[in-house]
Protein backbone atom coordinates (compact mmCIF):
# COMPACT_ATOMS: atom_id res chain seq x y z
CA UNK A 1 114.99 118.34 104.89
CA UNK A 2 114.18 120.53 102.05
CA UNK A 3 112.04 120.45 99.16
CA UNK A 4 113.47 117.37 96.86
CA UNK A 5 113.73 119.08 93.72
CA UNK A 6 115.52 121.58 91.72
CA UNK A 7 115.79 125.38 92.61
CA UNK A 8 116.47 126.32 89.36
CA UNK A 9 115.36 124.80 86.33
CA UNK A 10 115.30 125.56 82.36
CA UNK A 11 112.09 127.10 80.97
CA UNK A 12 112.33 125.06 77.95
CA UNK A 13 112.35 121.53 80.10
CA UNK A 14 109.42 122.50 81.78
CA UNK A 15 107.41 123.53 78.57
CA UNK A 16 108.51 119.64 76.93
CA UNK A 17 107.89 117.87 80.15
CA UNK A 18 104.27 119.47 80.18
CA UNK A 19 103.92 119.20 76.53
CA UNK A 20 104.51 115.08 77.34
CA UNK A 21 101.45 115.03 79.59
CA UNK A 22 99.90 116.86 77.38
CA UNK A 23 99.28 120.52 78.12
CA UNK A 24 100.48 122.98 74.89
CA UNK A 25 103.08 125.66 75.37
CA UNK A 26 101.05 128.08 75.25
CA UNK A 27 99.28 127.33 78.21
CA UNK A 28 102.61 126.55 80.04
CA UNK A 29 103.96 129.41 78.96
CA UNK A 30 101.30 131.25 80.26
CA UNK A 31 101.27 129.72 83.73
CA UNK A 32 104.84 130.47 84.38
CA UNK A 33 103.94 134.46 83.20
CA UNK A 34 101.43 133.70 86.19
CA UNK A 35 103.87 132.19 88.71
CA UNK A 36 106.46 135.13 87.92
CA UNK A 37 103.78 137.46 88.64
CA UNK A 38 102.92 136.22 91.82
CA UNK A 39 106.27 136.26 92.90
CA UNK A 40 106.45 132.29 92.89
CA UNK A 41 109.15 132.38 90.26
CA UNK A 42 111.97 134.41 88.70
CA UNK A 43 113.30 134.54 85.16
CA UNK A 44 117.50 134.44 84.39
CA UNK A 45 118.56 135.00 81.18
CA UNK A 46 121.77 132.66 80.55
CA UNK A 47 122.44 133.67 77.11
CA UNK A 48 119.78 133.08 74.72
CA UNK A 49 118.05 130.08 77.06
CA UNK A 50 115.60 131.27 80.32
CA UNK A 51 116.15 129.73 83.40
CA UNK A 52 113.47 129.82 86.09
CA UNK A 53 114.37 130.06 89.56
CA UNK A 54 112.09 128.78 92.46
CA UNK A 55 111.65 131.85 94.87
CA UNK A 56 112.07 131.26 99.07
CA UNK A 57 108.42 130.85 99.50
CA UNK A 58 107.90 128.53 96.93
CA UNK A 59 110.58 126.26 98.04
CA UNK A 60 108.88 126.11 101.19
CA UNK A 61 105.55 125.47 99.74
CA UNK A 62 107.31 122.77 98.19
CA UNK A 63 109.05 121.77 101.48
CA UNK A 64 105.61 121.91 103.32
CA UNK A 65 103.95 120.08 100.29
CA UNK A 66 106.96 117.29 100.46
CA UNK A 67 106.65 116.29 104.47
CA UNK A 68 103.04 116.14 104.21
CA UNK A 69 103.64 113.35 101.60
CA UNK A 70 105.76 111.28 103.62
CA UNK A 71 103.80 111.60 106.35
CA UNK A 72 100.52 110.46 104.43
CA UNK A 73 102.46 107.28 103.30
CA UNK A 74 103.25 106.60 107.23
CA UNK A 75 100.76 105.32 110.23
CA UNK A 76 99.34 107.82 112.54
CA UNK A 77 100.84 107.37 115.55
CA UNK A 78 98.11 107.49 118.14
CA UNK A 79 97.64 108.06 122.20
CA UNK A 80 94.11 109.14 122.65
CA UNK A 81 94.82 112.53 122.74
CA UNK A 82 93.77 115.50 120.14
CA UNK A 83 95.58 118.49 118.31
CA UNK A 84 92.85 121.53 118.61
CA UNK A 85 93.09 124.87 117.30
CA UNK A 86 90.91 127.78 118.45
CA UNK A 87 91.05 130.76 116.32
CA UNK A 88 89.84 134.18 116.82
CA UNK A 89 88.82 136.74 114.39
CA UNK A 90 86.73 137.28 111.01
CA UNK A 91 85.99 134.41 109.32
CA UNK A 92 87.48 136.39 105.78
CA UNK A 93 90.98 136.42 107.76
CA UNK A 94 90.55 132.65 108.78
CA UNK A 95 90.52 131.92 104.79
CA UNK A 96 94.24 131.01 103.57
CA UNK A 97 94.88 129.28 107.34
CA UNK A 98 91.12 126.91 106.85
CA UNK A 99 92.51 125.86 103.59
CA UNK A 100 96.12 124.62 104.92
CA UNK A 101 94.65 123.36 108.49
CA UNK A 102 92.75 120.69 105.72
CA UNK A 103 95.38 120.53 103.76
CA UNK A 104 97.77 119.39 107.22
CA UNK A 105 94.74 117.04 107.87
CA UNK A 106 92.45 119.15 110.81
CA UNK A 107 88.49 118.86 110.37
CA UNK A 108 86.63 121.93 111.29
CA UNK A 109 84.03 121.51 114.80
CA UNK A 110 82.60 124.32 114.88
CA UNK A 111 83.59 128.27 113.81
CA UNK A 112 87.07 128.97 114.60
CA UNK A 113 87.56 125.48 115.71
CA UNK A 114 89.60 122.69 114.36
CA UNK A 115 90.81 119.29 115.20
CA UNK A 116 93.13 116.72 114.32
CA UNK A 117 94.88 113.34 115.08
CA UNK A 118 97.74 113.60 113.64
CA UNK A 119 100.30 116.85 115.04
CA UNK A 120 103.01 116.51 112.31
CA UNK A 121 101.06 119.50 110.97
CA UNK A 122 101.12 121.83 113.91
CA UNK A 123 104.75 123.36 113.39
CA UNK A 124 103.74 124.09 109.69
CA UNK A 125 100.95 125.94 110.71
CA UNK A 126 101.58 128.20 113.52
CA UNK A 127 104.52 129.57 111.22
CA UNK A 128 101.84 130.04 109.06
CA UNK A 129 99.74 131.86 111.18
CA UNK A 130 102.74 133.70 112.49
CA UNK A 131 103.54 134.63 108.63
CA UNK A 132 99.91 135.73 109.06
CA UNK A 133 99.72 138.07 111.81
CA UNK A 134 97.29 135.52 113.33
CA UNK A 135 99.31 134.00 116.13
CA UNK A 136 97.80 135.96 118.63
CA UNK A 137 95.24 135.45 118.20
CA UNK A 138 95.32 131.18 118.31
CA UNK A 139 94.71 128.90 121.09
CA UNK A 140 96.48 125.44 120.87
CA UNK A 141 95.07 122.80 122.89
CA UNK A 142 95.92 118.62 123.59
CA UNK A 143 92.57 117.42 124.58
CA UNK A 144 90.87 113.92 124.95
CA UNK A 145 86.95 112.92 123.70
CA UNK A 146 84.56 110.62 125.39
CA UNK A 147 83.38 109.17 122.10
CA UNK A 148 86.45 109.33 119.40
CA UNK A 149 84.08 107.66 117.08
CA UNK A 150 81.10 110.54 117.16
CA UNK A 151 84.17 113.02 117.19
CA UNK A 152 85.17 111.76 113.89
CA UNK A 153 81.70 111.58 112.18
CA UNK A 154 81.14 115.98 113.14
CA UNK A 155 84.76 116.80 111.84
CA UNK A 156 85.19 114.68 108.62
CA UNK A 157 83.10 114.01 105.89
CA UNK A 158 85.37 109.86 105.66
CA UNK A 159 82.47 108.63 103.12
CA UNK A 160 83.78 111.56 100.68
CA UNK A 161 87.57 110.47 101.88
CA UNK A 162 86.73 106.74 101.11
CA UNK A 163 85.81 107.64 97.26
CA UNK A 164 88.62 109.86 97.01
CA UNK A 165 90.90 106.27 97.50
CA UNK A 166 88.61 104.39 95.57
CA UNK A 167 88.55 106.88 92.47
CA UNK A 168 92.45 106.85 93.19
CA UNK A 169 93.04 103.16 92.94
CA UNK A 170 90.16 102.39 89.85
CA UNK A 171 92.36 105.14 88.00
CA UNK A 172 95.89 103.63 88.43
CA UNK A 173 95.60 100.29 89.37
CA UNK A 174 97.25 98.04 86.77
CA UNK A 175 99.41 100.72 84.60
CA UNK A 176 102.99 100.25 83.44
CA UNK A 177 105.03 101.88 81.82
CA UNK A 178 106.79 101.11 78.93
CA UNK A 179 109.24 103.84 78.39
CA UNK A 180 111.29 106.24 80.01
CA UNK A 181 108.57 108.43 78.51
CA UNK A 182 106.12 107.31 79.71
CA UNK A 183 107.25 106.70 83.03
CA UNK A 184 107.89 110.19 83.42
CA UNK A 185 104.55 110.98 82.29
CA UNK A 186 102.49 108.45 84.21
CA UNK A 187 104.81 109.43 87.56
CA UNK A 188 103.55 112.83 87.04
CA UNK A 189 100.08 112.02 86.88
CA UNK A 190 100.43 109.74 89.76
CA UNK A 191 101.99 112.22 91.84
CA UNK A 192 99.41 114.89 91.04
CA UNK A 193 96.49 112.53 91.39
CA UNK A 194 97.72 111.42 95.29
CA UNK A 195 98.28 114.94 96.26
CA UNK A 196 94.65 115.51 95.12
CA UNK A 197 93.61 112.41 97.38
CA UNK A 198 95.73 112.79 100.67
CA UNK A 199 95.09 116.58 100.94
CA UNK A 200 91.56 114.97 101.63
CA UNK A 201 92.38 112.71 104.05
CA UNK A 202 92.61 113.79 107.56
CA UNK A 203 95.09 110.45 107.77
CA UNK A 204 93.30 109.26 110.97
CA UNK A 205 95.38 106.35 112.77
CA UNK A 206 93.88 102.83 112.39
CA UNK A 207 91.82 102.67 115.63
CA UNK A 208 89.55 105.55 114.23
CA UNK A 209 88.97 104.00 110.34
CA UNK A 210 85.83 101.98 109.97
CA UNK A 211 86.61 98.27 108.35
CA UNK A 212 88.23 97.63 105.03
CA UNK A 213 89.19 101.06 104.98
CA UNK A 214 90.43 101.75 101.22
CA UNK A 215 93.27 104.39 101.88
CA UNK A 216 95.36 101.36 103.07
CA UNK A 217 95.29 99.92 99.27
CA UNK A 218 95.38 103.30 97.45
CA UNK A 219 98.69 104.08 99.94
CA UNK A 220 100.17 101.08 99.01
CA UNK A 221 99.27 101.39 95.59
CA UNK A 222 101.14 104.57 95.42
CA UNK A 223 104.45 103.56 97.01
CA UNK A 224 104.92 100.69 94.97
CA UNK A 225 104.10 102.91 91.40
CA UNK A 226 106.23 105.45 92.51
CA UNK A 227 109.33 102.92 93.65
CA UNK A 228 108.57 101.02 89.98
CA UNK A 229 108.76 104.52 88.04
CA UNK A 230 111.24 106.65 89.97
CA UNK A 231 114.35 105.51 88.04
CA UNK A 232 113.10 105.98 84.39
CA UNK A 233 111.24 108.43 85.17
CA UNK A 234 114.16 110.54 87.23
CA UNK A 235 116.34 109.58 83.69
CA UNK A 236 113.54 111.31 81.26
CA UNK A 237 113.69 114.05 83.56
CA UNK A 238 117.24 114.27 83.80
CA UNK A 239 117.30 114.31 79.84
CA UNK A 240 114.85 117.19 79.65
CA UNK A 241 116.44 119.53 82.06
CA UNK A 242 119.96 119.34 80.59
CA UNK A 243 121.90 122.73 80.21
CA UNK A 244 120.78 123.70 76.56
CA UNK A 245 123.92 125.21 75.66
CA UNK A 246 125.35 121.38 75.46
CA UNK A 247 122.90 120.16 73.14
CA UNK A 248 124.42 119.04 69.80
């Protein structure tokens, strides 16, 4: 499965569909000068219209970005047993890898030492740590704990995680959208709200939650917004990104 989107996509759709949730062109414009930069992004000239094309390694941000989603939407299968990374070095090298091993859901034990429940992650990062001239120095381990429950409380900070959900479902609970518009817009801020809120959440199977755990609501919550707005909001889209040169 790749990233679900578009490889190559007008600059002028991007700067309306921004302008709709309301960012000015300027600032868009800006961004993309960023992206380009970086090397996220290249520019194609088609005529008198700019086209910007996703480079590799932002497609497989994307990708990455994509399965993490679907897996935070899913139950954490569970067995007793733990994914643990060990990781040798400088803690300055250990930067770009601590911030994906969150991102992919692994709490930090100790220097150089991670954990995690859920091992739909681990592929994703040892090719990043491979990308990284780290691999050799990693140690992957399955291990077991006596106490799952004490394991939990030094890895993960879950009263943070539970008003991450909470903020999550007070912001969106209850919102429709009348338009395609609007469903666009609201899908967008939906989207980029529940990326902020799972990249938190170390999606721990059931067994580990404490009781009345909110993530259950705000997941639910999500799935059922995004169902409701993905067919408007896929039309407004389609509507932005049309080839230019077509336009009456």
């Amino acid at each position: 499965m790749r990233y679900a989107g578009d490889a190559r996509v007008w600059s002028r759709a991007v700067v309306a569909a921004l302008d709709a949730c309301g960012v000015g062109e300027t600032a868009t414009r800006r961004a993309i000068t960023r992206l380009v930069q970086e090397g996220w992004l290249r520019t194609e000239s088609v005529g008198r219209w700019t086209a910007l094309v996703l480079e590799p390694r932002l497609v497989a941000l994307l990708t990455a970005w994509t399965h993490r989603l679907e897996r935070a939407v899913l139950e954490t299968p569970w067995h007793g047993e733990w994914q643990q990374l060990l990781l040798r070095g400088p803690a300055h090298d250990r930067a770009l890898v601590a911030e994906q091993l969150a991102f992919e859901g692994f709490g930090r034990l100790a220097p150089g030492g991670w954990i995690a429940a859920d091992a739909g992650g681990v592929g994703a990062l040892k090719e990043l740590l491979r990308e990284q001239g780290l691999a050799a120095r990693a140690t992957w381990l399955v291990s077991r704990a006596d106490d799952d429950g004490a394991l939990v409380a030094r890895a993960w900070d879950l009263a943070a995680v539970r008003a991450a959900h909470e903020e999550f479902v007070d912001r969106f609970d209850g919102l429709r959208a009348a338009s395609d518009e609007e469903a666009f817009v609201l899908r967008t801020r939906l989207v980029h709200a529940w990326r902020g809120t799972f990249e938190r959440d170390p999606r721990l199977p059931g067994a580990l939650l404490p009781p009345g755990w909110p993530g259950l609501v705000s997941t639910k919550l999500f799935v059922d917004m995004w169902r409701a707005l993905r067919v408007p909001a896929d039309r407004r889209w389609r509507e932005l990104a049309r080839d230019p040169s077509s336009a009456g």
